[in-house]
N, C-alpha and C. Protein backbone atom coordinates (compact mmCIF):
# COMPACT_ATOMS: atom_id res chain seq x y z
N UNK A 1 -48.54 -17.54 112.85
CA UNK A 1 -47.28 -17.30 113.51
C UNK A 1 -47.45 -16.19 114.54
N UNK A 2 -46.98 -16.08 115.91
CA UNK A 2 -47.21 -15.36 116.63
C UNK A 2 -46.19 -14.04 116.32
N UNK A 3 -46.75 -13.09 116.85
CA UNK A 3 -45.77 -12.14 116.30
C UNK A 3 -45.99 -11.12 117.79
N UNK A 4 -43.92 -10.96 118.12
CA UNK A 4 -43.78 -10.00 118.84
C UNK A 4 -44.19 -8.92 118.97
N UNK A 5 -44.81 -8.06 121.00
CA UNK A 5 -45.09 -6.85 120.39
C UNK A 5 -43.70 -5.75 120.38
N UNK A 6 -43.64 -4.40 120.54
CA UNK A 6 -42.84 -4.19 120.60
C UNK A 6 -41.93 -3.80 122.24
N UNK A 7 -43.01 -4.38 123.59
CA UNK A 7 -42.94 -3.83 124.47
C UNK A 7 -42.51 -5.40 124.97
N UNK A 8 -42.71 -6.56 124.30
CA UNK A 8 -42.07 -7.69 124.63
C UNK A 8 -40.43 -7.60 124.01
N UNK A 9 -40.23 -6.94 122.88
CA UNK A 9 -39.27 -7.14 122.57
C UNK A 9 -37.91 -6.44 122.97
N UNK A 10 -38.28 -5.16 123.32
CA UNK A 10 -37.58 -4.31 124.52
C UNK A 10 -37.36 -4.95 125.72
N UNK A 11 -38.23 -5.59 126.60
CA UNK A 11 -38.27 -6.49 127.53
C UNK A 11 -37.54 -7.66 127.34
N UNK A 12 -37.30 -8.30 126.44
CA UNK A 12 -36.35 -9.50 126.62
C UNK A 12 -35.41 -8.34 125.91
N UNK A 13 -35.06 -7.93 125.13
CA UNK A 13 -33.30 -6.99 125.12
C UNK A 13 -32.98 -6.75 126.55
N UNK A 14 -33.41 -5.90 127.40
CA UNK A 14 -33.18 -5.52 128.35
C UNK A 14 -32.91 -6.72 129.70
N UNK A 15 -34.06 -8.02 129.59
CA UNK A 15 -33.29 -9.13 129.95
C UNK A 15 -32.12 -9.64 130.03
N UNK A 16 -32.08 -9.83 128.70
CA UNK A 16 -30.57 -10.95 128.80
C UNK A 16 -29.60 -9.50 128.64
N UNK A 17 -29.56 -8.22 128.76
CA UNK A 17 -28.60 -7.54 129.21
C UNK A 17 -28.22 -7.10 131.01
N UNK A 18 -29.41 -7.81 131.57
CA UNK A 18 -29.57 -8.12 133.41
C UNK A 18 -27.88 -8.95 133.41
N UNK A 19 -27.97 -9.54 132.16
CA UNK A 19 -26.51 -10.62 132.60
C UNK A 19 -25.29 -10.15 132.32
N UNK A 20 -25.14 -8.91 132.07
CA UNK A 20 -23.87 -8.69 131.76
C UNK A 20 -24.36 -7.69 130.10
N UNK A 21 -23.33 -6.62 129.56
CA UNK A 21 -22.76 -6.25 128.56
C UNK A 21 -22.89 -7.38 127.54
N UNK A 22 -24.09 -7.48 126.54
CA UNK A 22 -23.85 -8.39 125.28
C UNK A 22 -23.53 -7.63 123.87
N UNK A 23 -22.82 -8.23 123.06
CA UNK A 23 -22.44 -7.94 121.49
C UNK A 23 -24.27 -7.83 121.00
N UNK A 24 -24.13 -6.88 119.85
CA UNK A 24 -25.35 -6.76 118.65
C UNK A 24 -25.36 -8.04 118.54
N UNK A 25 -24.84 -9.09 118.15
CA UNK A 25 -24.49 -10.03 117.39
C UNK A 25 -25.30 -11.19 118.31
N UNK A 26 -24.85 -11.33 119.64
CA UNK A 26 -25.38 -12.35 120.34
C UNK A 26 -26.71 -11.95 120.77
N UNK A 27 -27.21 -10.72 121.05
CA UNK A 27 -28.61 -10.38 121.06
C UNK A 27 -29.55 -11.10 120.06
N UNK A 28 -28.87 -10.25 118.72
CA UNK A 28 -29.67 -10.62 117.58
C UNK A 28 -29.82 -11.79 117.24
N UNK A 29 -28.92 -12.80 117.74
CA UNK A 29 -29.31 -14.34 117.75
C UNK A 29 -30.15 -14.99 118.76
N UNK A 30 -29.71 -14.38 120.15
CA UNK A 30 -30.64 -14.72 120.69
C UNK A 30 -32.65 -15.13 120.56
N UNK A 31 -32.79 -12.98 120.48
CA UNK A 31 -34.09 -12.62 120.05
C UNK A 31 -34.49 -13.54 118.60
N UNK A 32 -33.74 -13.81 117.95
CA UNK A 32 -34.17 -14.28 116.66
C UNK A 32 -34.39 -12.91 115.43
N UNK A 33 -34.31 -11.58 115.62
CA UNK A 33 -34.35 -10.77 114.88
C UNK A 33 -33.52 -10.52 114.08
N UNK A 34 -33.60 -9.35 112.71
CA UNK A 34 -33.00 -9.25 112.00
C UNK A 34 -32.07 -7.77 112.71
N UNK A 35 -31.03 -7.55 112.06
CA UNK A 35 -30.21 -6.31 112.08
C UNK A 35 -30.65 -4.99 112.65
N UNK A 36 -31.94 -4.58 110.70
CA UNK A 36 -32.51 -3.72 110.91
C UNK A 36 -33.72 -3.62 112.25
N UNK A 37 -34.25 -4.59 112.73
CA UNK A 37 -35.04 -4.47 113.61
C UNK A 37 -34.45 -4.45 115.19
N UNK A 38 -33.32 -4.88 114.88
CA UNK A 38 -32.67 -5.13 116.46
C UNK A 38 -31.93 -3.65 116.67
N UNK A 39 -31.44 -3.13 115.70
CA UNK A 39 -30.99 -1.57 115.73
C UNK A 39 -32.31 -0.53 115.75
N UNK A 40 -33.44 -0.89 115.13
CA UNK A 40 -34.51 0.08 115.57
C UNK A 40 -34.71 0.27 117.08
N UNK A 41 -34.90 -0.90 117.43
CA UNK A 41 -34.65 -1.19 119.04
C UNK A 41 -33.99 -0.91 119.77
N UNK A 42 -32.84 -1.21 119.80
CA UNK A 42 -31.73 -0.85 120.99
C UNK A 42 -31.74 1.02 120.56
N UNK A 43 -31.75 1.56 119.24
CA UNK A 43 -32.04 3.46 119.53
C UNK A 43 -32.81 3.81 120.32
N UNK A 44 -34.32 2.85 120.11
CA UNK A 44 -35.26 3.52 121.13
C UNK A 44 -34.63 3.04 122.55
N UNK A 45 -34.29 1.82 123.07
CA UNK A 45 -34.24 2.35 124.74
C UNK A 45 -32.90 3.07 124.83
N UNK A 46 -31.95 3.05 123.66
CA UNK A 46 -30.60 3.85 124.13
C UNK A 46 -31.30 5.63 124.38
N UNK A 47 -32.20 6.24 123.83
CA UNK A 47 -32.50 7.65 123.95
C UNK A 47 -33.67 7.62 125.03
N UNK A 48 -34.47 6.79 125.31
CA UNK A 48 -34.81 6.58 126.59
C UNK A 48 -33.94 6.17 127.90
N UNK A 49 -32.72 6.14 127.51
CA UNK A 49 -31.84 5.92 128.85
C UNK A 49 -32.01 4.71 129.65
N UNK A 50 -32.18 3.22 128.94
CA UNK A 50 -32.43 2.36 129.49
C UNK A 50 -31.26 1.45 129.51
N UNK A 51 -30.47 1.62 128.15
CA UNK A 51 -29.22 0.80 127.77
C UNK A 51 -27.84 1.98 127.45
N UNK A 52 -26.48 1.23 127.05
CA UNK A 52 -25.90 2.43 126.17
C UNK A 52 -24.95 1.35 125.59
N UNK A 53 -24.74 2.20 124.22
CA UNK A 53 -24.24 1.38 123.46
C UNK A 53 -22.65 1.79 123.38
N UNK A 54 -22.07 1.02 123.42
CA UNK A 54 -20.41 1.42 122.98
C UNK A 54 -19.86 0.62 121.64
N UNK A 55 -18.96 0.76 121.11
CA UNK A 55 -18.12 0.24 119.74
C UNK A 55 -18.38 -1.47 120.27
N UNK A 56 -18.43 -2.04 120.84
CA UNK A 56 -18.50 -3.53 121.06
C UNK A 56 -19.46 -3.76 122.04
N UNK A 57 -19.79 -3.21 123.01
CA UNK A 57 -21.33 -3.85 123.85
C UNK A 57 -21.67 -3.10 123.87
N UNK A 58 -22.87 -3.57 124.34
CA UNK A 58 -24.48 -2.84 124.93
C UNK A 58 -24.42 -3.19 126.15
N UNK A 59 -24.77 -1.98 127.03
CA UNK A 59 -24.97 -2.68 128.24
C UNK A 59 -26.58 -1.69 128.86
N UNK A 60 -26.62 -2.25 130.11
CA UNK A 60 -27.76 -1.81 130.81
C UNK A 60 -27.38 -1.00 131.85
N UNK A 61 -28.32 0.62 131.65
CA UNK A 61 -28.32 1.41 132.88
C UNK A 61 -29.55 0.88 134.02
N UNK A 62 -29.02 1.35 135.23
CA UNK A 62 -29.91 1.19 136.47
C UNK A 62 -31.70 1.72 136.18
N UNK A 63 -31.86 2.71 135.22
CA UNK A 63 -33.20 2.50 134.75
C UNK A 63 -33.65 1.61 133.95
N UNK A 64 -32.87 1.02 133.09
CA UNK A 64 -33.29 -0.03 132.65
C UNK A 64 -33.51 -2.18 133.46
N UNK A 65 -32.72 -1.55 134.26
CA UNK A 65 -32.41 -2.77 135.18
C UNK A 65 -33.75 -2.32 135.83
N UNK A 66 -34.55 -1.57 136.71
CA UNK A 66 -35.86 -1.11 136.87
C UNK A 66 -36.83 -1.52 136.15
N UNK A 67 -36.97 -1.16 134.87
CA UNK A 67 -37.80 -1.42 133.70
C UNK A 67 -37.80 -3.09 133.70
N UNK A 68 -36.56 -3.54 133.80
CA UNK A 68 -36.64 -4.82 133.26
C UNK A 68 -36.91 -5.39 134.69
N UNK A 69 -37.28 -5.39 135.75
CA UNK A 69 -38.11 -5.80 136.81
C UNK A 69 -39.21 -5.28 136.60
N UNK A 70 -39.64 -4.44 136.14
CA UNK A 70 -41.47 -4.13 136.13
C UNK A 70 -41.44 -5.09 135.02
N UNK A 71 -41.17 -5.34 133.76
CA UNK A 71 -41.15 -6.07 132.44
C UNK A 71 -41.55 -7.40 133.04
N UNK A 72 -40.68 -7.86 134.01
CA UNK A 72 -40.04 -9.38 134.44
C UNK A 72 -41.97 -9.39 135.97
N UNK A 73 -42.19 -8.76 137.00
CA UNK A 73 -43.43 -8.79 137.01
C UNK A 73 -44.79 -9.15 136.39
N UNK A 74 -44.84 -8.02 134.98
CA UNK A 74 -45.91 -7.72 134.33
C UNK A 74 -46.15 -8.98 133.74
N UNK A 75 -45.14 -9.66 133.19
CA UNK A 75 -44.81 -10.91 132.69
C UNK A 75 -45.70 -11.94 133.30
N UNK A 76 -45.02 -11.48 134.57
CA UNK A 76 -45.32 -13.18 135.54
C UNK A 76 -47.22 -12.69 135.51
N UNK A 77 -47.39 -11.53 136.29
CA UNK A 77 -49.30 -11.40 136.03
C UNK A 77 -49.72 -12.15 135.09
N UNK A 78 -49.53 -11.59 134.07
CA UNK A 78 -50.01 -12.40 132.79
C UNK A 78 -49.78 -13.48 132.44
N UNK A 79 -49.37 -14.43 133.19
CA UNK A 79 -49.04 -15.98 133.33
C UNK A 79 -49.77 -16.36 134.40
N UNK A 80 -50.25 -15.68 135.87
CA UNK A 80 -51.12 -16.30 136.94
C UNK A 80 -52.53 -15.78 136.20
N UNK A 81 -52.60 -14.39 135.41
CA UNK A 81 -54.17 -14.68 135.11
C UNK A 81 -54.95 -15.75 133.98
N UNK A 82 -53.25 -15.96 133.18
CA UNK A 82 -54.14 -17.02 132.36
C UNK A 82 -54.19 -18.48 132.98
N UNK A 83 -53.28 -18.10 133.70
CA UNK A 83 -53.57 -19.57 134.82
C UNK A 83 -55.12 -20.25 135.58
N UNK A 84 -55.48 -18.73 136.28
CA UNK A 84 -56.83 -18.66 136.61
C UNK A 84 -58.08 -19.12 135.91
């Protein structure tokens, strides 16, 4: 079974928050993660200043909208070199 790292999994949070303010709830379905792992997560980029969390969404700060274009890059590299 392949297993997420943790710099992919920050990277798609920070994704599908490019679209707008999402609920814990629709994240955590999204990603496929559990609770405890999706809250380990969103602390670390909320104290890195990438997201912020309020009583009902999460949303994304302009450093994280950054991050998640280098993320959304680094990505694509690593899809033309295994292409090569």
């Amino acid at each position: 079974m392949y297993r997420r790292t943790s710099t992919e999994i920050s990277g798609l949070i920070l994704m599908l928050l490019k679209d707008g303010p999402q609920t814990k709830t629709l994240i955590r379905h999204r990603l496929k993660v559990d609770n405890r792992t999706l809250n380990r997560y969103l602390d670390i980029l909320a104290r890195q200043g990438l997201i912020t969390i309020s009583d009902k969404h999460i949303g994304i700060t302009e450093k994280g909208l950054y991050f998640a274009e280098i993320y959304k890059e680094f990505i694509q590299l690593l899809k033309n070199k295994v292409e090569q």
